[in-house]
Each structure stands twice: as structure tokens, then as C-alpha cells.
C-alpha atoms as a PDB file:
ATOM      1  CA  UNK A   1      14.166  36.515   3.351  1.00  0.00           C
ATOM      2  CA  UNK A   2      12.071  32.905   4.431  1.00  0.00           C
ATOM      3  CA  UNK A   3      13.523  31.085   7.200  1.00  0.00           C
ATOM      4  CA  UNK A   4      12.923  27.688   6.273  1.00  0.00           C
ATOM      5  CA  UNK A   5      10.895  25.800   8.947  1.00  0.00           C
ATOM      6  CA  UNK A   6      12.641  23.659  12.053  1.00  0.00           C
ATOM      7  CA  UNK A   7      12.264  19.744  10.875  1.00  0.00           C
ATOM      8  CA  UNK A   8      11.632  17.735  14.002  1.00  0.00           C
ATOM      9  CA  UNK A   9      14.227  15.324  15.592  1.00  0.00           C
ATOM     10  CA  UNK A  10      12.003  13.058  17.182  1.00  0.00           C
ATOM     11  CA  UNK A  11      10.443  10.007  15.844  1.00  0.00           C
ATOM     12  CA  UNK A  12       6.133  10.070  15.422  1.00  0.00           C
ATOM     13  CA  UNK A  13       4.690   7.724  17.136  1.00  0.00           C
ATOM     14  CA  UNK A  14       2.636   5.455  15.031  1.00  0.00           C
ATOM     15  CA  UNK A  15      -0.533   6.178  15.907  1.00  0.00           C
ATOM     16  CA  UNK A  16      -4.164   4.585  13.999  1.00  0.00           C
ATOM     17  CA  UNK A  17      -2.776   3.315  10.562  1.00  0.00           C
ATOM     18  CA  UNK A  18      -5.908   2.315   8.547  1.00  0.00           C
ATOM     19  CA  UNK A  19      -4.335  -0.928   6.153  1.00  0.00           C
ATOM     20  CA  UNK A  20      -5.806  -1.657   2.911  1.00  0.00           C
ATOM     21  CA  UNK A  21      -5.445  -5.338   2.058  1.00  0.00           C
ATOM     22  CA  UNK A  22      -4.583  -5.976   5.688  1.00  0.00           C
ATOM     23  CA  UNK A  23      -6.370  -9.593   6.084  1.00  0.00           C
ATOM     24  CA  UNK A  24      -3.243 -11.344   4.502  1.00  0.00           C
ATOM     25  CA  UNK A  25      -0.028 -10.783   2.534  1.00  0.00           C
ATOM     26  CA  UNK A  26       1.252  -7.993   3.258  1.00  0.00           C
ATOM     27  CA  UNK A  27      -1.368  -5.741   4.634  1.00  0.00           C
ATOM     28  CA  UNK A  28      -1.563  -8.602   7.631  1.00  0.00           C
ATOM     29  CA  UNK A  29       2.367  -8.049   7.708  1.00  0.00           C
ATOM     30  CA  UNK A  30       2.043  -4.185   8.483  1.00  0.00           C
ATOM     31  CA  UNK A  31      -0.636  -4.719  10.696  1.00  0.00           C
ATOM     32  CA  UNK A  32       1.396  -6.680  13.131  1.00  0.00           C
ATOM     33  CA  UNK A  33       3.914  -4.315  12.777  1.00  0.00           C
ATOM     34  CA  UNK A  34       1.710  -1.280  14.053  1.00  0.00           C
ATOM     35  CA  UNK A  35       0.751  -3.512  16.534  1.00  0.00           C
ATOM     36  CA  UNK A  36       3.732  -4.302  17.903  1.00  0.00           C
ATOM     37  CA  UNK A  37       5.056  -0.984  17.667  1.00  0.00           C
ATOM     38  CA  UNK A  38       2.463   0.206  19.756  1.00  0.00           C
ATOM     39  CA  UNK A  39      -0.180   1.672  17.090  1.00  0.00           C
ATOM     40  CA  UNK A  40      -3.666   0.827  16.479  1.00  0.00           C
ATOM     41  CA  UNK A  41      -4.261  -0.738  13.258  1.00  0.00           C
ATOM     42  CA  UNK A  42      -7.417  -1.069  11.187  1.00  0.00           C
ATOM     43  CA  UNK A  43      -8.231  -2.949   8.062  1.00  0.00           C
ATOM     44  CA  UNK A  44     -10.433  -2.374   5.010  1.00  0.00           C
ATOM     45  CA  UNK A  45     -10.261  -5.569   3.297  1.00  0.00           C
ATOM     46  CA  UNK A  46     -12.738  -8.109   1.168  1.00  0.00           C
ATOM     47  CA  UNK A  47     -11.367 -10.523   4.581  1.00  0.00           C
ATOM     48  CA  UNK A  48     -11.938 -10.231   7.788  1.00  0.00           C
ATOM     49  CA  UNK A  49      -8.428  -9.569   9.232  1.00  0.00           C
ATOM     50  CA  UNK A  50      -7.018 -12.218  12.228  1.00  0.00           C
ATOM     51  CA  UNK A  51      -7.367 -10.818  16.109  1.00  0.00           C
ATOM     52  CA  UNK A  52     -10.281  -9.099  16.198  1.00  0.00           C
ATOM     53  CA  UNK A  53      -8.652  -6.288  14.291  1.00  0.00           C
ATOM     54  CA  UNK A  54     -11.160  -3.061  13.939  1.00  0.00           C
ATOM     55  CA  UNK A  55     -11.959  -3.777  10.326  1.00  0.00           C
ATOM     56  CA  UNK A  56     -14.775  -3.034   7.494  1.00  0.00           C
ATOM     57  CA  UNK A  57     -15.520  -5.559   4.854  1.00  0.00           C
ATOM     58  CA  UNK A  58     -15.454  -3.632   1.274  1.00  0.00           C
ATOM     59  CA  UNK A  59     -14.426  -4.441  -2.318  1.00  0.00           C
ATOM     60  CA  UNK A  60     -11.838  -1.994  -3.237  1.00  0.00           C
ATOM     61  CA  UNK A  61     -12.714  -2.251  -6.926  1.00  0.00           C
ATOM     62  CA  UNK A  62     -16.340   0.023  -6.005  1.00  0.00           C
ATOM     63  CA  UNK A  63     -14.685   3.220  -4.757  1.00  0.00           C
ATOM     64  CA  UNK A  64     -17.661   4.678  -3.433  1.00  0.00           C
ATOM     65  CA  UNK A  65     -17.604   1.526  -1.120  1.00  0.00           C
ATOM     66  CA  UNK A  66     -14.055   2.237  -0.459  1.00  0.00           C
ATOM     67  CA  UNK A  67     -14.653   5.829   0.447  1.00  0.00           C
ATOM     68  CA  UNK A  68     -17.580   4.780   3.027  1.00  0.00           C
ATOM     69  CA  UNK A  69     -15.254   2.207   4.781  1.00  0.00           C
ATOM     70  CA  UNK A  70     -12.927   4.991   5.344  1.00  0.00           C
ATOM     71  CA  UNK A  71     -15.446   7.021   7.179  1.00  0.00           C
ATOM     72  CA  UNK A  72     -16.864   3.910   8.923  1.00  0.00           C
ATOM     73  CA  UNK A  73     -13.697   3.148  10.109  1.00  0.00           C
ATOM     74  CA  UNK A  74     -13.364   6.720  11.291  1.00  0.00           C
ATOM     75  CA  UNK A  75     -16.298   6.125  13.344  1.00  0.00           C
ATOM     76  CA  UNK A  76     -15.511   3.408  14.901  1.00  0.00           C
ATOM     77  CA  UNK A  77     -11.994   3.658  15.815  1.00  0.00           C
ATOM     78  CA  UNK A  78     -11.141   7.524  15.532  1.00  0.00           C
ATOM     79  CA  UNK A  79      -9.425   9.642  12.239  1.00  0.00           C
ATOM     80  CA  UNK A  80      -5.779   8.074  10.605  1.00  0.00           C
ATOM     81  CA  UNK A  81      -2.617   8.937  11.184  1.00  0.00           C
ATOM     82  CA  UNK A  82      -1.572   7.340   8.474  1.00  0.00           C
ATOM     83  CA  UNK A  83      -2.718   5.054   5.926  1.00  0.00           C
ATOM     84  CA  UNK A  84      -0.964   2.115   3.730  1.00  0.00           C
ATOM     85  CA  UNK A  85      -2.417   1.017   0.554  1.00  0.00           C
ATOM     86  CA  UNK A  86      -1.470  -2.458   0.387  1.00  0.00           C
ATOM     87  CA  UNK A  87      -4.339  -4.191  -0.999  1.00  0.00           C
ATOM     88  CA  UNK A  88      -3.597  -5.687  -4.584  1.00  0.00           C
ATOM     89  CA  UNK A  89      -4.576  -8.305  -7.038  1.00  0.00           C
ATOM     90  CA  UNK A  90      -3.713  -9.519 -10.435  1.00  0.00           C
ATOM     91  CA  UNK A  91      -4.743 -11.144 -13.729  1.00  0.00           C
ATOM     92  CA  UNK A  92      -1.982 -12.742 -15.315  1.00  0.00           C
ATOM     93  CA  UNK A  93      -1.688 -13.985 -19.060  1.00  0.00           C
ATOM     94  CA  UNK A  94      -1.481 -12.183 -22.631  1.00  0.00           C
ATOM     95  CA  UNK A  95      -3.826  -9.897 -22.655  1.00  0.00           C
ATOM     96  CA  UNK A  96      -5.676 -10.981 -25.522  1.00  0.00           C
ATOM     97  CA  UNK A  97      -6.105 -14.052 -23.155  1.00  0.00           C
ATOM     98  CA  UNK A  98      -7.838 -11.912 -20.438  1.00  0.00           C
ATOM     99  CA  UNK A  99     -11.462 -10.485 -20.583  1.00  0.00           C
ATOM    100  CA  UNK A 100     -11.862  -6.918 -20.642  1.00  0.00           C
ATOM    101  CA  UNK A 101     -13.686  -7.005 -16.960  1.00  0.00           C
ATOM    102  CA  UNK A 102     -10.500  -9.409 -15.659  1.00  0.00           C
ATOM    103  CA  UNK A 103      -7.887  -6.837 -17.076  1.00  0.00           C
ATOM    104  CA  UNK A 104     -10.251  -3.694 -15.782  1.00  0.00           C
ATOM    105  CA  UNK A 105     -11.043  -4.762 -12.057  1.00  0.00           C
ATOM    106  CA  UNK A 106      -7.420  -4.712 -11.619  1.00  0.00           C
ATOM    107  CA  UNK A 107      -7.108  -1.353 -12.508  1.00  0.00           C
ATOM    108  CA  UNK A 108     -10.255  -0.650 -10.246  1.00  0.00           C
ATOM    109  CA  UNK A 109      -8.573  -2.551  -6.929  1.00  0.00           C
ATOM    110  CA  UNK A 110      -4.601  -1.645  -7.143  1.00  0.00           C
ATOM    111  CA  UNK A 111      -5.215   1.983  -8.464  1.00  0.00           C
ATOM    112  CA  UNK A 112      -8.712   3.266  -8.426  1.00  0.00           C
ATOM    113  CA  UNK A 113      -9.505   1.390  -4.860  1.00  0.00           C
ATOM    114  CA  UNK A 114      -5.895   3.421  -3.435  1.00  0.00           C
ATOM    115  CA  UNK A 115      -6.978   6.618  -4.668  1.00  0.00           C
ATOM    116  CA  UNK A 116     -10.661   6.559  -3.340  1.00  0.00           C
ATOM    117  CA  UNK A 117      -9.039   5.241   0.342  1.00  0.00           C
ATOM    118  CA  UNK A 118      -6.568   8.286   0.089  1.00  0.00           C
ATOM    119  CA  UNK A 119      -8.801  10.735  -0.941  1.00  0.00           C
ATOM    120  CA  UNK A 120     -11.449   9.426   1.555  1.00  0.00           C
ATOM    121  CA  UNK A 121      -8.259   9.932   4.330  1.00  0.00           C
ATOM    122  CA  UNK A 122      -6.349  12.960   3.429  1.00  0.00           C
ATOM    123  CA  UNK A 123      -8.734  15.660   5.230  1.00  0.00           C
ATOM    124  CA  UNK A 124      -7.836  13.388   8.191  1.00  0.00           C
ATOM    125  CA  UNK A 125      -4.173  13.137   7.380  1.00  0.00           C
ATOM    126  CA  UNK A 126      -3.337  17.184   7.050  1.00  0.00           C
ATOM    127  CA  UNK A 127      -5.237  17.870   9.672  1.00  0.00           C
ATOM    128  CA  UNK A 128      -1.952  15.926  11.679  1.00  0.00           C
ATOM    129  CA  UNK A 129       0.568  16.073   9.166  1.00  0.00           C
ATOM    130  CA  UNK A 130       0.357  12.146   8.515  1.00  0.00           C
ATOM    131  CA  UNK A 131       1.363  10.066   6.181  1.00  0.00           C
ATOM    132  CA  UNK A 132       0.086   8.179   2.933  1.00  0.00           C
ATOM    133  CA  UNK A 133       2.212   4.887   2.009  1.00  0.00           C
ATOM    134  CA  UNK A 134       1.267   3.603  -1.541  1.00  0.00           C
ATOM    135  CA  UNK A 135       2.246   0.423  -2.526  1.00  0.00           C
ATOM    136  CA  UNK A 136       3.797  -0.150  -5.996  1.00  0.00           C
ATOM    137  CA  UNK A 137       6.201  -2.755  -7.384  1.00  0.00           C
ATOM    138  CA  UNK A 138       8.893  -3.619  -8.682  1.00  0.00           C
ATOM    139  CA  UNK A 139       6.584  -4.177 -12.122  1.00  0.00           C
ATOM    140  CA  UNK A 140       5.934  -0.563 -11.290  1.00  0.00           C
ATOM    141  CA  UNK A 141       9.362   0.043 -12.214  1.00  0.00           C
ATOM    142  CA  UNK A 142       9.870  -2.562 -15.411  1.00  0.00           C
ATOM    143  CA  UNK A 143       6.798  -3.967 -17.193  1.00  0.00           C
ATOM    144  CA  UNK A 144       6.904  -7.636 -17.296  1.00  0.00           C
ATOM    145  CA  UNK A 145       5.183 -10.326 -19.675  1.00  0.00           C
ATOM    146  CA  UNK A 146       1.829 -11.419 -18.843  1.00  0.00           C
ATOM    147  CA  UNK A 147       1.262  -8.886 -16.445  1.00  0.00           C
ATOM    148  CA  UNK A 148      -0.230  -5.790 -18.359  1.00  0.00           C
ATOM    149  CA  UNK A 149      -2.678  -5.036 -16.049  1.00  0.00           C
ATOM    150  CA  UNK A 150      -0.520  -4.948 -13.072  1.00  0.00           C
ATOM    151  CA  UNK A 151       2.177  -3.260 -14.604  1.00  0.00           C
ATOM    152  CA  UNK A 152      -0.117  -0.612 -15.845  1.00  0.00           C
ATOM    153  CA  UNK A 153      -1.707  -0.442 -12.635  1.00  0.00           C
ATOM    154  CA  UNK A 154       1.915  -0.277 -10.082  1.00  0.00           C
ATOM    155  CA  UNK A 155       3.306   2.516 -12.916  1.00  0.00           C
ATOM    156  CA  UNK A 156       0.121   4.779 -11.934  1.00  0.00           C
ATOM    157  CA  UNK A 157       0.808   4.278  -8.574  1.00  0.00           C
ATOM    158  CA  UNK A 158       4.542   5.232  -8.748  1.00  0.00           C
ATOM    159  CA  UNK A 159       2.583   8.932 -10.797  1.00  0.00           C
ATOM    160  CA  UNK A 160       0.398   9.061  -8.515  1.00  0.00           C
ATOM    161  CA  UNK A 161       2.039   9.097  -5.242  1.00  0.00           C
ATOM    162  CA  UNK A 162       4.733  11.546  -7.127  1.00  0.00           C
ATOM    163  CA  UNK A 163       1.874  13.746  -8.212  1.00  0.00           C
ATOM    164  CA  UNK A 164       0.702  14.157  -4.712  1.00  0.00           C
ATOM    165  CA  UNK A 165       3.635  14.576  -2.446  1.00  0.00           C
ATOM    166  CA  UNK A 166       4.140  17.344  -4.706  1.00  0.00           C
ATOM    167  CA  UNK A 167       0.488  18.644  -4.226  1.00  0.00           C
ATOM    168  CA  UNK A 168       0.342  18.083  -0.565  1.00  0.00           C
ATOM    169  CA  UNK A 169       4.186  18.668  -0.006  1.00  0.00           C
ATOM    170  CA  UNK A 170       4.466  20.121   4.171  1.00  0.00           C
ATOM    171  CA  UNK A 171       0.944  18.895   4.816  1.00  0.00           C
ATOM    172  CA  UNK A 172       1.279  15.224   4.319  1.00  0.00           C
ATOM    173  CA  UNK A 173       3.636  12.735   3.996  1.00  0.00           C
ATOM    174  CA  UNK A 174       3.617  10.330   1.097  1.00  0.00           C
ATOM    175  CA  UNK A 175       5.827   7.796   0.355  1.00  0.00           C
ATOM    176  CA  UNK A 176       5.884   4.801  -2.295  1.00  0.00           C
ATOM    177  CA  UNK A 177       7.124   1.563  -1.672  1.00  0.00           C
ATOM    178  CA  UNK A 178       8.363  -1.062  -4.472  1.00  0.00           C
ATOM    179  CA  UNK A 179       8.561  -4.008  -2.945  1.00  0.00           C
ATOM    180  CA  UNK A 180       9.873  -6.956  -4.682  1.00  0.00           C
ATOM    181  CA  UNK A 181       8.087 -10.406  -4.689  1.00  0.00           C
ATOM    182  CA  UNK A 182       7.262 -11.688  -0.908  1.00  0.00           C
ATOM    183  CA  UNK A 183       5.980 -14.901  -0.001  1.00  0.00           C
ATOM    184  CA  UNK A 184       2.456 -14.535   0.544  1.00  0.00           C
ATOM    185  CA  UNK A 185      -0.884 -15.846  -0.776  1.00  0.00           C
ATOM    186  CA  UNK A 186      -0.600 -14.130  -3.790  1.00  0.00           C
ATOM    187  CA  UNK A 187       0.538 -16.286  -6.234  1.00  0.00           C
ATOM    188  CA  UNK A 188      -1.641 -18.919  -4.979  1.00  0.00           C
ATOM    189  CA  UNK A 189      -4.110 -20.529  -7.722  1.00  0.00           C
ATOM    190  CA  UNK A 190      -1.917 -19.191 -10.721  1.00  0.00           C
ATOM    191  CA  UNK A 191      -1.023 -21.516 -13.716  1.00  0.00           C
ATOM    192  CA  UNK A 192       2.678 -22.813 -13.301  1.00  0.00           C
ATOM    193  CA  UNK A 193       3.611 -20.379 -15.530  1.00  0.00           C
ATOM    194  CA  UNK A 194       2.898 -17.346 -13.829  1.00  0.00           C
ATOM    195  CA  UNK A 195       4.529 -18.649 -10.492  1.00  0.00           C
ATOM    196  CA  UNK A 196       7.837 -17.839  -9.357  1.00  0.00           C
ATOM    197  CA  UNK A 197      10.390 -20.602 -10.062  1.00  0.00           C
ATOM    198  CA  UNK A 198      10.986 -22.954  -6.826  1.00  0.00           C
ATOM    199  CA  UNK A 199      14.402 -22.018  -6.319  1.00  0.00           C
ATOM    200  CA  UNK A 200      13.347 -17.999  -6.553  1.00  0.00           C
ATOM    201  CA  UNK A 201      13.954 -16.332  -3.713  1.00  0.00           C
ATOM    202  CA  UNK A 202      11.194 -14.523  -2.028  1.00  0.00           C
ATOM    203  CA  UNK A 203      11.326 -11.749   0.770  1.00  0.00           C
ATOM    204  CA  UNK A 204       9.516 -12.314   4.243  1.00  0.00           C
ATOM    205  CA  UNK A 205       6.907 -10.096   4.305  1.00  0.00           C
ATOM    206  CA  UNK A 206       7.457  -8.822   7.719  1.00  0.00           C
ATOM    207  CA  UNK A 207      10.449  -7.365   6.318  1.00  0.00           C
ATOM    208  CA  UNK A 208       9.082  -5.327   3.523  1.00  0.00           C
ATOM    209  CA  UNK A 209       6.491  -4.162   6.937  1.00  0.00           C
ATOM    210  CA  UNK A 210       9.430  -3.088   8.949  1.00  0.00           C
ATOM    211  CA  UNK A 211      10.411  -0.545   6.423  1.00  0.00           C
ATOM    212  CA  UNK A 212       6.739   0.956   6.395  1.00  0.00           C
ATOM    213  CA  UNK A 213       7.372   1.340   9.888  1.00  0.00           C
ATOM    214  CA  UNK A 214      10.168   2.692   9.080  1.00  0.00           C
ATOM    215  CA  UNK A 215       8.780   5.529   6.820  1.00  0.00           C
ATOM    216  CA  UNK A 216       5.470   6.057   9.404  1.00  0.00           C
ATOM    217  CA  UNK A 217       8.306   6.950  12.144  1.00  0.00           C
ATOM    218  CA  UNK A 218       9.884   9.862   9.892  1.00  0.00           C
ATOM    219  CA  UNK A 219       9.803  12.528  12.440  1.00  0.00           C
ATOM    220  CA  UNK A 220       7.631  15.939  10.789  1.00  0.00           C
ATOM    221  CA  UNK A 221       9.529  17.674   8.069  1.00  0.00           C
ATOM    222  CA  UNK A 222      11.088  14.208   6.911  1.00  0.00           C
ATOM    223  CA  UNK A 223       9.841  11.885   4.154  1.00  0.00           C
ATOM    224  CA  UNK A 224      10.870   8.689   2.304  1.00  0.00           C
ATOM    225  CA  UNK A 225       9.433   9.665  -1.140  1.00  0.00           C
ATOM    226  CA  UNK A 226      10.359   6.181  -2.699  1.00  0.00           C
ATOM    227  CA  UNK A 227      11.936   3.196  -1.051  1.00  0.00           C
ATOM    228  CA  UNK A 228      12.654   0.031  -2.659  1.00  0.00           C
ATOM    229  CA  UNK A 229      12.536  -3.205  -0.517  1.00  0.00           C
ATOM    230  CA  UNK A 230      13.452  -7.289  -1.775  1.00  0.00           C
ATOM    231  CA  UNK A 231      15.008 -10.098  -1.209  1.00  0.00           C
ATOM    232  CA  UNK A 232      18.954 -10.072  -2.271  1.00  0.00           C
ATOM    233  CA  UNK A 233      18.002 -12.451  -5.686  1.00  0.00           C
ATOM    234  CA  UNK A 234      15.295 -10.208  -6.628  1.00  0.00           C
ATOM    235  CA  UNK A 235      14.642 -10.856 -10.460  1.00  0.00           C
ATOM    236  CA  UNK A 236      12.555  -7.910 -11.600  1.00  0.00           C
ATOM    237  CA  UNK A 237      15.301  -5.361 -10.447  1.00  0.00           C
ATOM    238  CA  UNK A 238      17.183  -3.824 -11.808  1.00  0.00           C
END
């Protein structure tokens, strides 16, 4: 008979999260957070990141690049205890309206660019039982109009991040966040019609951050799998 092991009662602390994306939107969101929580964030991002945040430049849609910042930013500022994937973009419009290359680079950024920083941190991760935070959406969840790429992209992420907490299950900790729409840069320079409506409400994206927190402070032996974070008039959920 297997005595199933002791889960811990105490909360991690949040040690070096390295933040895709974190130069705006939400990535800049969860880097405050760490910060303020005590943790030492550092970006990979096309941006540099505000603060003098320990950062490497890199396109997320080469993932070769990716892979390299990972292990530059090892260098510089020490191994991960966790990493958040929130770098994203978008190409919005019937598809037939979108070049191939449009459509594809956001499969290579929001899915391909994730996987190559999470592979590139995972032999850092088990070696501390740490966490991977994957960032879906809520189009992840319910394809929407004009947004094939993205939705094709967010679904993968949702399979992905299920595929692996069940591959790495007791050695790290993955969970996937759906977060509904936030009000950040990114649906700056899109046509009127792929803008939320004035009135829509939006969720601050230092909220959606808080709950990463929330899921990098599981103490070992807890996980959030899946958590799903908007504001109250969300539109795309349910």
C-alpha cells in the first residue's frame, strides 16, 4: 500500500518569474505584481520592459530565438521559478482576408513562441517544483468571428497546458489562465470593427495579474489547472 505524499501548507514564495510579453498589457501587469510581492521578475519581450527590468529583446515567433533568451536570461539573473506565457498577438478579419504569413505568425508567437519558452524553462522548473502559467482565452474556450487565428492558437494552448500537467504531473506545476478581454494596448490600431464596443466592459489588467499570483503562491502539492478571470459583463463567456 502507497502512502500518498504530505502536500505543503505553506504558501511559495514567488521567487524569479521569467514573463513573456511583459513590456505591456498584461505581461507588464504580472510583472508589477512579482514585484510587489517580493519576486524578481524578468521579461522576454520584442519591448524593452519599464524600470530597468532584467529583460532580453526576442521575437517570439523564431523559437530558436525564444529558446536562447531563456538561457540568456538564466545567465543573467539566475534559473525560473516559474514562468508566465503572456505574450500574444492577433490578426483579425475573415480569413480569406488575411495572408497566409499574417494568419501563420500568430500561430508562431501565441503557441509556438509559449512552447519553445517552456521547453527552454522546464529543466529549470522540476529541478524546484515550479510552475508554468500559460495564457489562453476566453476565444480559447468559444471560437469567435474574425479571429481564426487566435482562436486556433488559445484552443492549443488550453491542449497544451492539459497535455503537460499530465506529463509533468508532481514535478511541475502548470496552470492555464482564460482571461477575458482587459484593457490594454491590444486592440490598439484595429479597424472599428474588430474593437470592443465603447460601452463593453473591460477588466483591469492588474486584476487578471493578481490571480497569477495567486496560482504562483500554491503551496507544493497544490495546483490551479485552469482558472478563468473577467470582468462581470464579459461577452465571450459563457
Amino acid at each position: 500500500m502507497t502512502t500518498a505524499p504530505q502536500q505543503s501548507r505553506t504558501p511559495r514564495e514567488v521567487g524569479t518569474v521569467f514573463v513573456t510579453g511583459g513590456a505591456g498589457g498584461l505581461g507588464a501587469a504580472v510583472v508589477d505584481a512579482v514585484r510587489e510581492a517580493g519576486g524578481t521578475p524578468a521579461v522576454l519581450d520584442r519591448d524593452v520592459p519599464a524600470d530597468g527590468v532584467p529583460h532580453v529583446q526576442v521575437d517570439l515567433a523564431d523559437s530558436a530565438a525564444a529558446a536562447e533568451a531563456v538561457e540568456r536570461l538564466v545567465a543573467e539573473v539566475g534559473p525560473p521559478s516559474a514562468v508566465v506565457t503572456a505574450a500574444g498577438t492577433d490578426a483579425c478579419g475573415p480569413i480569406l482576408e488575411i495572408s497566409p504569413e499574417a494568419w501563420e505568425k500568430v500561430i508562431r508567437v501565441n503557441l509556438l513562441g509559449t512552447v519553445a519558452v517552456v521547453r527552454a524553462c522546464l529543466p529549470h522548473l522540476e529541478r524546484v517544483r515550479g510552475t508554468v502559467v500559460t495564457v489562453s482565452s476566453t476565444l480559447g474556450l468559444r471560437g469567435a468571428d474574425a479571429a481564426t487565428a487566435y482562436s486556433a492558437s488559445k484552443f492549443a494552448i488550453r491542449g497544451f497546458s492539459q497535455a503537460l500537467a499530465a506529463e509533468y504531473s508532481g514535478r511541475v506545476g502548470v496552470t492555464c489562465l482564460v482571461p477575458g478581454g482587459m484593457r490594454t494596448a491590444f486592440f490598439d490600431g484595429r479597424d472599428e470593427r474588430f474593437r470592443p464596443a465603447p460601452d463593453q466592459e473591460l477588466n483591469d489588467p492588474a486584476n487578471t495579474a493578481a490571480a497569477v499570483l495567486t496560482a504562483l503562491r500554491q503551496p507544493v502539492g497544490s495546483e490551479i489547472r485552469e482558472m478563468l478571470v473577467m470582468a462581470s459583463g464579459e461577452p465571450s463567456w459563457p
